[in-house]
PDB file of N, CA and C in Angstrom:
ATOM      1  N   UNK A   1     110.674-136.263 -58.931  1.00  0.00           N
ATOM      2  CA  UNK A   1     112.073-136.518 -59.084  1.00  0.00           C
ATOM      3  C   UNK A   1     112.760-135.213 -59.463  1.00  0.00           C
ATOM      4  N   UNK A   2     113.510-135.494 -59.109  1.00  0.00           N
ATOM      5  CA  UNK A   2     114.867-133.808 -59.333  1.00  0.00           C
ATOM      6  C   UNK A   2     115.908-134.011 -61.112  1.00  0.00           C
ATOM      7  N   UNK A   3     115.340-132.839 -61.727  1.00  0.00           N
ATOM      8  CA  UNK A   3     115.630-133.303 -63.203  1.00  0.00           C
ATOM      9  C   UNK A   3     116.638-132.199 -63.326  1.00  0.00           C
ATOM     10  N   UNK A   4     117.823-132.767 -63.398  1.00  0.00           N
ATOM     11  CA  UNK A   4     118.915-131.413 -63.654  1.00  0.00           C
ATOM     12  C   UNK A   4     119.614-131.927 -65.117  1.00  0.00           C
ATOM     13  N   UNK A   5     120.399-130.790 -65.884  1.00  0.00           N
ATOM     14  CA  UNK A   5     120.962-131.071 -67.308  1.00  0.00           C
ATOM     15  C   UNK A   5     122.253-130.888 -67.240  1.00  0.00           C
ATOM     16  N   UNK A   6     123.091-131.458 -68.073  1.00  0.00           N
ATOM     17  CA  UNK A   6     124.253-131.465 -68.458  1.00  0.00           C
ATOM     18  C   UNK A   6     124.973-129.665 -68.467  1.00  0.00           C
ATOM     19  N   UNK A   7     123.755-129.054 -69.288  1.00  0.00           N
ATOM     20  CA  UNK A   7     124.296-127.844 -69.608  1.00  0.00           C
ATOM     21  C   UNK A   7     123.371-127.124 -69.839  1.00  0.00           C
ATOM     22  N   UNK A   8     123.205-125.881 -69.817  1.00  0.00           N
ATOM     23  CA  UNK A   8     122.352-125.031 -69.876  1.00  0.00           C
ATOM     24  C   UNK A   8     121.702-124.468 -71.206  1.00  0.00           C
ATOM     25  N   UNK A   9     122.558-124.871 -72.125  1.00  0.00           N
ATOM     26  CA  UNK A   9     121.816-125.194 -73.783  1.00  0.00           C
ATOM     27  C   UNK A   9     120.925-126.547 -73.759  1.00  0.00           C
ATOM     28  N   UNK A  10     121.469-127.500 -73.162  1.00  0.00           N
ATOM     29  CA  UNK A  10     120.401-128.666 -73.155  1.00  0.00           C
ATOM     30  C   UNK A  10     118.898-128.503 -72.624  1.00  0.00           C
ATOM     31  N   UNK A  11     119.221-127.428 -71.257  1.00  0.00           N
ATOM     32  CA  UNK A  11     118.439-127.197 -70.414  1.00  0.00           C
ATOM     33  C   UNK A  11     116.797-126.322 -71.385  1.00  0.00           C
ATOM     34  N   UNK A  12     117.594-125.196 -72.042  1.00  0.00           N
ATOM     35  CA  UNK A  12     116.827-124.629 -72.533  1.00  0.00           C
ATOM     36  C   UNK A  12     116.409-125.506 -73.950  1.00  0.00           C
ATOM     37  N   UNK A  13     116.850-126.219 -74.698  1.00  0.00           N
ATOM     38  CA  UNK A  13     115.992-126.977 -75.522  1.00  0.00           C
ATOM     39  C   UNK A  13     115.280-128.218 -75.083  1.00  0.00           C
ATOM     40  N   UNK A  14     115.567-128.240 -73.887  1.00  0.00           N
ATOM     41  CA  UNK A  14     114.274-129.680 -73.236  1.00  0.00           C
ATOM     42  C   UNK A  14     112.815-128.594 -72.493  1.00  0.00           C
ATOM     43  N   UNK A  15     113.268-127.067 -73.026  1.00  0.00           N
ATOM     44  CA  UNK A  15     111.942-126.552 -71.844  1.00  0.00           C
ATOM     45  C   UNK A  15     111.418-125.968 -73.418  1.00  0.00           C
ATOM     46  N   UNK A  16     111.664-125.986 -74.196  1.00  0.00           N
ATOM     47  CA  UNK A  16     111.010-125.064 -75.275  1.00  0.00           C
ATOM     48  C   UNK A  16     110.670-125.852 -76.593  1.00  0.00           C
ATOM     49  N   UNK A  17     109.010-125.657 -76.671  1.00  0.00           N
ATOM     50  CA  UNK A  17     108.895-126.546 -78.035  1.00  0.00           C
ATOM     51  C   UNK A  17     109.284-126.208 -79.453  1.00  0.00           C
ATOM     52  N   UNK A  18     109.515-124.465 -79.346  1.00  0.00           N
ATOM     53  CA  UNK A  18     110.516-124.199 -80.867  1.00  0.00           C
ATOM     54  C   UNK A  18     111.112-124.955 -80.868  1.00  0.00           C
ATOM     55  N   UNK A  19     112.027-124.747 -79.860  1.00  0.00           N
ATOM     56  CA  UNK A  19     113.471-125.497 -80.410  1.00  0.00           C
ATOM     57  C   UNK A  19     113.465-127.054 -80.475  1.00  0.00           C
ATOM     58  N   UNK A  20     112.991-127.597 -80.270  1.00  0.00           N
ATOM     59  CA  UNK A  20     112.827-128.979 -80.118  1.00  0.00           C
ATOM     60  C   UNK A  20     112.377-129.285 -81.509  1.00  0.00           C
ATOM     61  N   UNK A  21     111.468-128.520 -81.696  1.00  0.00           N
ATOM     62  CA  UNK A  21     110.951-128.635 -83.319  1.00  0.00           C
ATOM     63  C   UNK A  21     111.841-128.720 -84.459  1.00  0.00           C
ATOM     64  N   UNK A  22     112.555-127.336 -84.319  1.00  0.00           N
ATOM     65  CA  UNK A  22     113.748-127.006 -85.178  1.00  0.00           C
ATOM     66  C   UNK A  22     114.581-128.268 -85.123  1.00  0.00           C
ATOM     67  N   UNK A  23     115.294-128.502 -83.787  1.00  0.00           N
ATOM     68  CA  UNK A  23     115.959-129.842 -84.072  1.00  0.00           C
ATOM     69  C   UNK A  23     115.466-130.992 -84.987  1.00  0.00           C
ATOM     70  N   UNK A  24     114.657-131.285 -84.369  1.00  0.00           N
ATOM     71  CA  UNK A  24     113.812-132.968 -85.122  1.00  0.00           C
ATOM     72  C   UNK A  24     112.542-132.906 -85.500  1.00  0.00           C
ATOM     73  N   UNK A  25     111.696-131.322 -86.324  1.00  0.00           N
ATOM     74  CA  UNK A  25     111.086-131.010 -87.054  1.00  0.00           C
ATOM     75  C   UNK A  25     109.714-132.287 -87.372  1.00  0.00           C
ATOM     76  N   UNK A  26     109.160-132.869 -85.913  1.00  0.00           N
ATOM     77  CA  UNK A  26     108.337-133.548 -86.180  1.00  0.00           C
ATOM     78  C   UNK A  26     107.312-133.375 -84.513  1.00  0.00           C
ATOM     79  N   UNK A  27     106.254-132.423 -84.971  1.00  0.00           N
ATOM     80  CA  UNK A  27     105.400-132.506 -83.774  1.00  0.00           C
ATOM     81  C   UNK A  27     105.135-133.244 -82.715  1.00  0.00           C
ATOM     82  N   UNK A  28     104.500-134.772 -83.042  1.00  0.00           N
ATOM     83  CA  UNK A  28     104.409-135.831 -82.350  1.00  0.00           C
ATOM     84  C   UNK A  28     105.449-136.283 -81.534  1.00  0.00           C
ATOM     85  N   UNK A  29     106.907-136.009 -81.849  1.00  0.00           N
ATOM     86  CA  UNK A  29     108.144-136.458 -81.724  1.00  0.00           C
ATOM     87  C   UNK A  29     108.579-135.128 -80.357  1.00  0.00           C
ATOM     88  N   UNK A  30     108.463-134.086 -80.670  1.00  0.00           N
ATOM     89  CA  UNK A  30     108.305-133.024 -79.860  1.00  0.00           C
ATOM     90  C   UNK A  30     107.684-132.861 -78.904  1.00  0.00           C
ATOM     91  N   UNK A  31     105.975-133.421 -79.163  1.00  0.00           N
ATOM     92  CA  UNK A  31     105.581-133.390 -77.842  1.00  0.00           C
ATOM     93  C   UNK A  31     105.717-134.498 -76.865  1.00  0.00           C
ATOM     94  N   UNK A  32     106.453-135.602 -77.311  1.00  0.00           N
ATOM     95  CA  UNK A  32     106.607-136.658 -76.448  1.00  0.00           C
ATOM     96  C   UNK A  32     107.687-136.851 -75.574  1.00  0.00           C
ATOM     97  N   UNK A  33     108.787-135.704 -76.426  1.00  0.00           N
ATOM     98  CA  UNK A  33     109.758-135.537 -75.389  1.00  0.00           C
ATOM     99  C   UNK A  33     109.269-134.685 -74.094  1.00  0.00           C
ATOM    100  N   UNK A  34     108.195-133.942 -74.149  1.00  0.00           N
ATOM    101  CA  UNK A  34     108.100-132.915 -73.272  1.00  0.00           C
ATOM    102  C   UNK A  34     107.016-133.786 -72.498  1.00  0.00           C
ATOM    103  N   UNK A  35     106.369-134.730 -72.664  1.00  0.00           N
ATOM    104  CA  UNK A  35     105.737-135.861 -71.617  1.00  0.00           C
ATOM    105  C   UNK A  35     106.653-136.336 -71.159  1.00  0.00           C
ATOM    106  N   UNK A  36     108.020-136.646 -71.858  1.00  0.00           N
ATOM    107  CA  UNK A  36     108.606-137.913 -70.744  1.00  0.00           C
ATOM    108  C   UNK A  36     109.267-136.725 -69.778  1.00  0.00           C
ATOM    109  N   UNK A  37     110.010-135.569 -70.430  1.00  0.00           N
ATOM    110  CA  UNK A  37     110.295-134.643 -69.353  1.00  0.00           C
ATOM    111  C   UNK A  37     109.657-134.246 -68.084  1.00  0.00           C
ATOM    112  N   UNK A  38     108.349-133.939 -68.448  1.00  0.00           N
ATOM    113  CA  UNK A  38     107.163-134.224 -67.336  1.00  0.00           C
ATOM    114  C   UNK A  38     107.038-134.847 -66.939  1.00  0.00           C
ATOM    115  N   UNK A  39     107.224-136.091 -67.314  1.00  0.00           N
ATOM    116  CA  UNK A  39     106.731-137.186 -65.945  1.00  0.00           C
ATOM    117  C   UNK A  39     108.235-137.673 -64.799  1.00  0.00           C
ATOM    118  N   UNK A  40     109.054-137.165 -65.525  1.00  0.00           N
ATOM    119  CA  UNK A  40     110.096-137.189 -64.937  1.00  0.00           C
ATOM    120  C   UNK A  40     110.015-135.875 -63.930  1.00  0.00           C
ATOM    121  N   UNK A  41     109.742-135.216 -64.135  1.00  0.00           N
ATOM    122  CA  UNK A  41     109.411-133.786 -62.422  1.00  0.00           C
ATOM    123  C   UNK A  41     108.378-134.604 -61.940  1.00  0.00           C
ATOM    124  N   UNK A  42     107.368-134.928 -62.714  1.00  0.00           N
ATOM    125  CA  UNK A  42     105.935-135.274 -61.592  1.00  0.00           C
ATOM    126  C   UNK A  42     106.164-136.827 -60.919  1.00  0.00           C
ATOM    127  N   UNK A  43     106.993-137.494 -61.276  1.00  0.00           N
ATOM    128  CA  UNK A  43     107.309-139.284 -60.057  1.00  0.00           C
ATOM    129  C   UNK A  43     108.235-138.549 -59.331  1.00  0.00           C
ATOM    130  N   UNK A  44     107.963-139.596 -58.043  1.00  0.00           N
ATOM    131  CA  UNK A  44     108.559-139.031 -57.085  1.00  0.00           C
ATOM    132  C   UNK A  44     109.957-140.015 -57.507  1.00  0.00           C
ATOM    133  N   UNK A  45     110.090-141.179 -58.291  1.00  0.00           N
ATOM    134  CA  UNK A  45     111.246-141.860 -58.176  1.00  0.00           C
ATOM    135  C   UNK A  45     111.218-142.881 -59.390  1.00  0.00           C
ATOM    136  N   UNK A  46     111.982-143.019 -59.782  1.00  0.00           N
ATOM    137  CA  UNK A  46     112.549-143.466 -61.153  1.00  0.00           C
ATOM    138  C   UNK A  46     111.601-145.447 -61.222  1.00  0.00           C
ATOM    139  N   UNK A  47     111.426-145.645 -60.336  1.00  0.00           N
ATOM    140  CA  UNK A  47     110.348-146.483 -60.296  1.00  0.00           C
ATOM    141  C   UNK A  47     108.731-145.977 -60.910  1.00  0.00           C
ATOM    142  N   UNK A  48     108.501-144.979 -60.141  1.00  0.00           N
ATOM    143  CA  UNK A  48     107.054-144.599 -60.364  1.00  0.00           C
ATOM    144  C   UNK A  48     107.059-143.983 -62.090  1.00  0.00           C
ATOM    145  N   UNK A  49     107.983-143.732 -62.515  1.00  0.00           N
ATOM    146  CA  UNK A  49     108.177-143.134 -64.066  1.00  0.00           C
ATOM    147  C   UNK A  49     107.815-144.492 -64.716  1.00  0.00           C
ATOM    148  N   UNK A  50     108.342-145.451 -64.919  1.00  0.00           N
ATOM    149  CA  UNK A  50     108.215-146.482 -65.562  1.00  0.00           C
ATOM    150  C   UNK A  50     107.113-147.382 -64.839  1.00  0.00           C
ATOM    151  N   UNK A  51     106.455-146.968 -63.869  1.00  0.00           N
ATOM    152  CA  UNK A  51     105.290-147.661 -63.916  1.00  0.00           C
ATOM    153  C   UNK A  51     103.771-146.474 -64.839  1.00  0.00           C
ATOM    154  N   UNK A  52     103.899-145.441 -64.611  1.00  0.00           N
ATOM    155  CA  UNK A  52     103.615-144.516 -65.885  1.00  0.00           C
ATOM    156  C   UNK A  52     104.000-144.239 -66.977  1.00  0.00           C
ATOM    157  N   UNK A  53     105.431-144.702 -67.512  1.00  0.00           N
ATOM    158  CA  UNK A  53     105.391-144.708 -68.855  1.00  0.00           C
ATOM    159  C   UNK A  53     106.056-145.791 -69.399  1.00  0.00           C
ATOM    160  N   UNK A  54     104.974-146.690 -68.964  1.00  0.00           N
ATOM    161  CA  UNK A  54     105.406-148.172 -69.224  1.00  0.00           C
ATOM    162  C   UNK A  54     106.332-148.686 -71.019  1.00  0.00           C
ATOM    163  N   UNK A  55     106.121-147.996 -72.066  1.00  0.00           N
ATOM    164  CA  UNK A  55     106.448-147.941 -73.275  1.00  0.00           C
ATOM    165  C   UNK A  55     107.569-146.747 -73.683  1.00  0.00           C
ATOM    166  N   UNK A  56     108.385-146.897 -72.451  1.00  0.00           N
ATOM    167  CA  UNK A  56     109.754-145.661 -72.648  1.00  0.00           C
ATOM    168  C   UNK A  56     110.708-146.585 -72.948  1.00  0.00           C
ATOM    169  N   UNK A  57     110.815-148.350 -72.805  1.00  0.00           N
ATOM    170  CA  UNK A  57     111.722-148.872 -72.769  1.00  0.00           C
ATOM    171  C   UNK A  57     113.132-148.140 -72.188  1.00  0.00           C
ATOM    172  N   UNK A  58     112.845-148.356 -70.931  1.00  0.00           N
ATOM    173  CA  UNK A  58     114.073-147.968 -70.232  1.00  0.00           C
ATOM    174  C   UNK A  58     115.506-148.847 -70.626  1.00  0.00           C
ATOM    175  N   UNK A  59     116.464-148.465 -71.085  1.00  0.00           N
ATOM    176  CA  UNK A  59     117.550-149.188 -70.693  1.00  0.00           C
ATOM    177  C   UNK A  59     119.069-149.212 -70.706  1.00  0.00           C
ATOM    178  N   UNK A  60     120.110-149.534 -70.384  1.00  0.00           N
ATOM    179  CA  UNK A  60     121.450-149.103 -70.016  1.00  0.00           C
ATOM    180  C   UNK A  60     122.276-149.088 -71.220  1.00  0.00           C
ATOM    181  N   UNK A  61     122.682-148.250 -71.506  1.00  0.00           N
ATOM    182  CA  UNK A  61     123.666-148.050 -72.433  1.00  0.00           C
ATOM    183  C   UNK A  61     125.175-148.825 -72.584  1.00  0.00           C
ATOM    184  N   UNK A  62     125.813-149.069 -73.527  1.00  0.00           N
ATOM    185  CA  UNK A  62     127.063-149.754 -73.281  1.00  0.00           C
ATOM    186  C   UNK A  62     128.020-149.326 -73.819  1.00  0.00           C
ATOM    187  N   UNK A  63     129.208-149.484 -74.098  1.00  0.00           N
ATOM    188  CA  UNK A  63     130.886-149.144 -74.502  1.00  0.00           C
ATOM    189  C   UNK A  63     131.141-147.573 -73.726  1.00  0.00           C
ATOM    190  N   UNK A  64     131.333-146.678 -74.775  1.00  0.00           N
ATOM    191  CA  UNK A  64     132.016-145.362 -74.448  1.00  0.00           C
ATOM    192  C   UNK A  64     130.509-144.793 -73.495  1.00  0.00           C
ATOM    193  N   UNK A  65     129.355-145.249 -73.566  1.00  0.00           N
ATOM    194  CA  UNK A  65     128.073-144.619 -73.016  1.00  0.00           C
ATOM    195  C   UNK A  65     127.231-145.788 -71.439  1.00  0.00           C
ATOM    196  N   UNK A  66     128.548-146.428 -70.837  1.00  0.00           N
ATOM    197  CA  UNK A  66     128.317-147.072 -69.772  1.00  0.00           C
ATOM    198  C   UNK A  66     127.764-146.009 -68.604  1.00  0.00           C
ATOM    199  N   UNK A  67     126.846-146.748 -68.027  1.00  0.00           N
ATOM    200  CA  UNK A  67     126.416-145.689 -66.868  1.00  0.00           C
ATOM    201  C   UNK A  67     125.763-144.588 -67.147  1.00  0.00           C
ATOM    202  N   UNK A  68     125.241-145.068 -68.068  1.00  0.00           N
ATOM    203  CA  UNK A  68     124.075-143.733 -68.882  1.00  0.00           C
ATOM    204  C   UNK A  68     123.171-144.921 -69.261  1.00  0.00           C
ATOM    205  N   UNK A  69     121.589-144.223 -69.309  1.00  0.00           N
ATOM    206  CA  UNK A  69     119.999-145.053 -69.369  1.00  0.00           C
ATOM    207  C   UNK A  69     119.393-144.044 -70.601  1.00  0.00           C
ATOM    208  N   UNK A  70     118.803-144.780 -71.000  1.00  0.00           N
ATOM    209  CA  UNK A  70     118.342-144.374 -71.916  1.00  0.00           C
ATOM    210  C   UNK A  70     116.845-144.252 -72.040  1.00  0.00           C
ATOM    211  N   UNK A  71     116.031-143.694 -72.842  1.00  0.00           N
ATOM    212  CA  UNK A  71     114.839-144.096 -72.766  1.00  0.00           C
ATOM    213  C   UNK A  71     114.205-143.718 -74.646  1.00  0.00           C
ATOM    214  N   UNK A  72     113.205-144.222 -74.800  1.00  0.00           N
ATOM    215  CA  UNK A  72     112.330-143.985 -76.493  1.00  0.00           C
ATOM    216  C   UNK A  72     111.893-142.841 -76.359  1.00  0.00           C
ATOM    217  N   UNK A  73     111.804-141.786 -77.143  1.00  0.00           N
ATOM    218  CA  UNK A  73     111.261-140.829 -77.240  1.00  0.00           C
ATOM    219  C   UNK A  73     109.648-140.683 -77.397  1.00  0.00           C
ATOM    220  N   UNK A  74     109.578-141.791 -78.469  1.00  0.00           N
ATOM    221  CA  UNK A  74     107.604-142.207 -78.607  1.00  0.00           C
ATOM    222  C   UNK A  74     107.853-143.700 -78.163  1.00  0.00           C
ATOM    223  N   UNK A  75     108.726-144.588 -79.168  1.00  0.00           N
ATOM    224  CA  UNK A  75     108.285-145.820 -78.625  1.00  0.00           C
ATOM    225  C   UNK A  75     109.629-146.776 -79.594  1.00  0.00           C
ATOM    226  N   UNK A  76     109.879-148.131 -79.482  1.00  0.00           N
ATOM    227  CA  UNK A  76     110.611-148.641 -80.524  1.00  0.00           C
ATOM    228  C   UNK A  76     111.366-148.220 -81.458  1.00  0.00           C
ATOM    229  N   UNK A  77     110.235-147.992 -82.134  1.00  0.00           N
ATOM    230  CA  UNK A  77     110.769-147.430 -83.811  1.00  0.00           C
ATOM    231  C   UNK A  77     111.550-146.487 -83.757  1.00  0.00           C
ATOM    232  N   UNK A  78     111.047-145.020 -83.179  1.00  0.00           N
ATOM    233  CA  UNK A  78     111.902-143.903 -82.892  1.00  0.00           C
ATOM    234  C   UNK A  78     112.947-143.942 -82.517  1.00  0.00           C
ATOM    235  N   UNK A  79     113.640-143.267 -83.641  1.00  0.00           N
ATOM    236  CA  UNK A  79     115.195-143.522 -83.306  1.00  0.00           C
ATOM    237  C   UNK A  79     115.768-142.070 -82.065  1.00  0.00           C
ATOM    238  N   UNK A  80     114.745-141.359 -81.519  1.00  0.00           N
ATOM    239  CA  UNK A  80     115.053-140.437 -81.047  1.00  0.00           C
ATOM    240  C   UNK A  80     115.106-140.699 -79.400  1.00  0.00           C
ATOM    241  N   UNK A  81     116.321-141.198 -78.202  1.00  0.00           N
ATOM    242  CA  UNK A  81     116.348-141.028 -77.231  1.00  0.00           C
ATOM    243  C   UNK A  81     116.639-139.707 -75.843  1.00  0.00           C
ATOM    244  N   UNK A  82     116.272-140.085 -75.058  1.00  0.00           N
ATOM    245  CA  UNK A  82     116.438-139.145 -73.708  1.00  0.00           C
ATOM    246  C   UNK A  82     117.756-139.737 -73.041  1.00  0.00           C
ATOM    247  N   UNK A  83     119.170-139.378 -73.013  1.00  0.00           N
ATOM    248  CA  UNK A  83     120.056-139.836 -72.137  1.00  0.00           C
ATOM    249  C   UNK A  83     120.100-139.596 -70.964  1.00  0.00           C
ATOM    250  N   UNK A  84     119.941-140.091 -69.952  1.00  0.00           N
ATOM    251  CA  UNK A  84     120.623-139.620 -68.281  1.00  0.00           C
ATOM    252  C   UNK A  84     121.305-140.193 -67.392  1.00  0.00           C
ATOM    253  N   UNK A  85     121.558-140.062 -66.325  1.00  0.00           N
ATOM    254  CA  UNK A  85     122.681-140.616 -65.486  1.00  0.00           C
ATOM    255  C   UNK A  85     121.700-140.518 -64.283  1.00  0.00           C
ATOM    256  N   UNK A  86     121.765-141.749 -63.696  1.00  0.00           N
ATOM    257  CA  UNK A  86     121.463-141.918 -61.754  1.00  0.00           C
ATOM    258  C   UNK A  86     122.089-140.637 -61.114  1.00  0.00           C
ATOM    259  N   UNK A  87     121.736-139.355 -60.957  1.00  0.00           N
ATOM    260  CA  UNK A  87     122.212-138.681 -59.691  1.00  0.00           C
ATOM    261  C   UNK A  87     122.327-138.760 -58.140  1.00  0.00           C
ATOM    262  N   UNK A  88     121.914-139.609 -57.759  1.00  0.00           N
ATOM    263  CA  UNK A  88     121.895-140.278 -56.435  1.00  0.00           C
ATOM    264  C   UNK A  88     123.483-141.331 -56.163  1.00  0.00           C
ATOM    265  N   UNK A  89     124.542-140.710 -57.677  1.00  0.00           N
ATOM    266  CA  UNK A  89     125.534-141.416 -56.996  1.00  0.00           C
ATOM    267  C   UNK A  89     125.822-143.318 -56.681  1.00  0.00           C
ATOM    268  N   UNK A  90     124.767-143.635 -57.521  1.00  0.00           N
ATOM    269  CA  UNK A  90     124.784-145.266 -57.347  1.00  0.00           C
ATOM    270  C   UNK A  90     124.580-145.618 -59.319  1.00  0.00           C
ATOM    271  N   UNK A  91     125.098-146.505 -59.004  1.00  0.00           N
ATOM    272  CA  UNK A  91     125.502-146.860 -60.667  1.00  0.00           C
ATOM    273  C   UNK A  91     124.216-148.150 -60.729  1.00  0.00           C
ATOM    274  N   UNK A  92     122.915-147.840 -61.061  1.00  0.00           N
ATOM    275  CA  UNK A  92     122.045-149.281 -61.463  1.00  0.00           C
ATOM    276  C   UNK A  92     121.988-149.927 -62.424  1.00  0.00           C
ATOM    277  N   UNK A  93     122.707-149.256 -63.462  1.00  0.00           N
ATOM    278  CA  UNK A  93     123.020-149.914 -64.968  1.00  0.00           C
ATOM    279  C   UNK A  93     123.222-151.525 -64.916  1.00  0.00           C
ATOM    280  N   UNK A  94     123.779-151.789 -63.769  1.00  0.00           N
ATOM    281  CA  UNK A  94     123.828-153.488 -63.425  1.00  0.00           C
ATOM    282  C   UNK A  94     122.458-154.459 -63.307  1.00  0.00           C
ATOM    283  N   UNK A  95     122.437-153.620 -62.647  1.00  0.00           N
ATOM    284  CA  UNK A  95     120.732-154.366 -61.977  1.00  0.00           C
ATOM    285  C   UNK A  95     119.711-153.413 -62.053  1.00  0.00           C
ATOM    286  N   UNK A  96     119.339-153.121 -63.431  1.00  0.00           N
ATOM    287  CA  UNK A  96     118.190-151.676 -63.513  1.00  0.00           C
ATOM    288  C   UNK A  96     117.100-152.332 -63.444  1.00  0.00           C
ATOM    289  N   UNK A  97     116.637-153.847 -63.439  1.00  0.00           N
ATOM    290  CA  UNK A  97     115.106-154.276 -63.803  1.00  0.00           C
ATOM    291  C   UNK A  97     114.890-155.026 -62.143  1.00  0.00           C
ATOM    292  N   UNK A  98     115.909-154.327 -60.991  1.00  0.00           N
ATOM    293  CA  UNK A  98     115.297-154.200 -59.523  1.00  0.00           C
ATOM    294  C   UNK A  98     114.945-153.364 -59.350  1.00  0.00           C
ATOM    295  N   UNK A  99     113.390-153.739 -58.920  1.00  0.00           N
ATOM    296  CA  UNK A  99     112.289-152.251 -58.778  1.00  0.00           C
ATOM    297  C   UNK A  99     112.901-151.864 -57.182  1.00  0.00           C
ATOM    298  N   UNK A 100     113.532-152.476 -56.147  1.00  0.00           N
ATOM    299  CA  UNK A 100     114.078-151.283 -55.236  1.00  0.00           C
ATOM    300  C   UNK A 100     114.904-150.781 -55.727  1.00  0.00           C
ATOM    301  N   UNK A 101     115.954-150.994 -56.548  1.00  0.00           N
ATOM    302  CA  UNK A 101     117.171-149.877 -57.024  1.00  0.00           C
ATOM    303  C   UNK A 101     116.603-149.095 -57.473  1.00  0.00           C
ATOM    304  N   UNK A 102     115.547-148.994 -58.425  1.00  0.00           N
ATOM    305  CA  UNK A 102     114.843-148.023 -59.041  1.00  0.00           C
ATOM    306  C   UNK A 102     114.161-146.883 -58.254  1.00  0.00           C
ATOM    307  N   UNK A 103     113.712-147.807 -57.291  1.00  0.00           N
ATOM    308  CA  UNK A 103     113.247-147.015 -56.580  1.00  0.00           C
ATOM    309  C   UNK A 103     113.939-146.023 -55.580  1.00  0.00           C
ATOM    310  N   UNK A 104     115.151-146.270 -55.578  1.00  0.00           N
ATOM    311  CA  UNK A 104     116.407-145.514 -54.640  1.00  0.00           C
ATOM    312  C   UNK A 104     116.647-143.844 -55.560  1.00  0.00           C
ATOM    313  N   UNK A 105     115.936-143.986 -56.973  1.00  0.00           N
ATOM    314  CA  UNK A 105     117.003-143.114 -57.717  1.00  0.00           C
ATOM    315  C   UNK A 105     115.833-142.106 -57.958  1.00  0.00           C
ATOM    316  N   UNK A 106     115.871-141.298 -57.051  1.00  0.00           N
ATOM    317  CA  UNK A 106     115.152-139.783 -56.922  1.00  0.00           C
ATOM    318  C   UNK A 106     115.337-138.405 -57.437  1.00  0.00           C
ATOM    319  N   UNK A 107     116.997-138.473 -58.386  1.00  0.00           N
ATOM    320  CA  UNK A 107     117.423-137.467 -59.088  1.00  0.00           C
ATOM    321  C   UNK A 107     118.303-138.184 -60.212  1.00  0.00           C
ATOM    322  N   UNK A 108     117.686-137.553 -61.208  1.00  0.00           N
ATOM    323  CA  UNK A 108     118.368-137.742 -62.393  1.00  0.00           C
ATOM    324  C   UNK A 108     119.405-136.460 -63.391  1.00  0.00           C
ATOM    325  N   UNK A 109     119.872-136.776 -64.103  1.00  0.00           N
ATOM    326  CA  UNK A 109     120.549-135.600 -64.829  1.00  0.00           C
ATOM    327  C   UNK A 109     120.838-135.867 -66.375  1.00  0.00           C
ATOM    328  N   UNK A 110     119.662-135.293 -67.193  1.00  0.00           N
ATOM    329  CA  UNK A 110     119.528-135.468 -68.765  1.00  0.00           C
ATOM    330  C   UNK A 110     120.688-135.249 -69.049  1.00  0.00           C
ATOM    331  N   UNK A 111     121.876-136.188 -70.136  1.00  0.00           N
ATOM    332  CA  UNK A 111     122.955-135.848 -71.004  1.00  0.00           C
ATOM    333  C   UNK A 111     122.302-135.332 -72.072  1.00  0.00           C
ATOM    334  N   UNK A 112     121.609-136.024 -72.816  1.00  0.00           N
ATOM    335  CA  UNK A 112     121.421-135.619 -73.821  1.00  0.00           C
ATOM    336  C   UNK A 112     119.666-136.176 -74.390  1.00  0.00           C
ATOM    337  N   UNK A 113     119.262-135.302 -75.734  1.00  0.00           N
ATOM    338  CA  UNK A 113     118.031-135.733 -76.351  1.00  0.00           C
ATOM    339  C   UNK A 113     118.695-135.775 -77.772  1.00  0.00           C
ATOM    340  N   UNK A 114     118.763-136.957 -78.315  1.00  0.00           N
ATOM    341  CA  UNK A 114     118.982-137.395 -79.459  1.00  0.00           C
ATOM    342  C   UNK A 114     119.189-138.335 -80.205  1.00  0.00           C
ATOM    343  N   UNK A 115     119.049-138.136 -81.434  1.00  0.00           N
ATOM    344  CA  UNK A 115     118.777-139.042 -82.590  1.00  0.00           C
ATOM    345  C   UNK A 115     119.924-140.446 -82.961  1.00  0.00           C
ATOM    346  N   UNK A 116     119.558-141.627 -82.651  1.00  0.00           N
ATOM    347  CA  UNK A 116     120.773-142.651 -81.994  1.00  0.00           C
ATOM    348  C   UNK A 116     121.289-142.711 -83.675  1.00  0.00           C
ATOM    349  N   UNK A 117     120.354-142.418 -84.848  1.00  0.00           N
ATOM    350  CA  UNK A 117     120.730-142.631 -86.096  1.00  0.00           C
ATOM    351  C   UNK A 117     122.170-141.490 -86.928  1.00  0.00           C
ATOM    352  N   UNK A 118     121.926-140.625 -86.242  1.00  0.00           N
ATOM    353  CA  UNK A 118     122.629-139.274 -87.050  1.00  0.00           C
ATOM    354  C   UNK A 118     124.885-139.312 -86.259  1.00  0.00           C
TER     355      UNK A 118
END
């Protein structure tokens, strides 16, 4: 899948584990963002991600953050998410738990990595 960022500060703290650290100063938490980042280059399509990272709890955001997906950083508990947007130009936030829509969405674009608590 085609993983592009909001901005080029985002860009460089989703590729570097200093900084990721510095932000949210918890290893485990750090390296899991940089798995889901990875598996997001290595599926070919937003289907095949969530059949590999079955415990990302994918899901659609609402009010001022409509049309943005979300995902867990480790799992539940973690209050730390991955934001992105469908780049393919189709809004699935409606119907995200159809595995062909999912499967339509071959580029994504990270808003943001952060803490839903702060």
């Amino acid at each position: 899948m085609k993983v592009e960022y909001v901005n080029s500060s985002l860009k460089k703290l989703a590729e570097s584990y200093d900084k990721l650290l510095v932000k949210f100063k918890d290893k485990k938490i750090v390296q899991w963002i940089l798995s889901r980042i990875r598996h997001f280059d290595i599926s070919d399509n937003l289907l095949e991600f969530t059949i590999n990272q079955p415990n990302c709890r994918m899901h659609p955001l609402k009010w001022h953050m409509k049309w943005q997906i979300a995902i867990d950083a480790v799992n539940k508990t973690c209050p730390i998410r991955i934001v992105f947007i469908n780049n393919n130009w189709e809004d699935i936030t409606k119907d995200m738990f159809n595995k062909q829509k999912r499967k339509t969405v071959t580029a994504i674009k990270i808003i943001s990595i952060w803490n839903y608590h702060q």
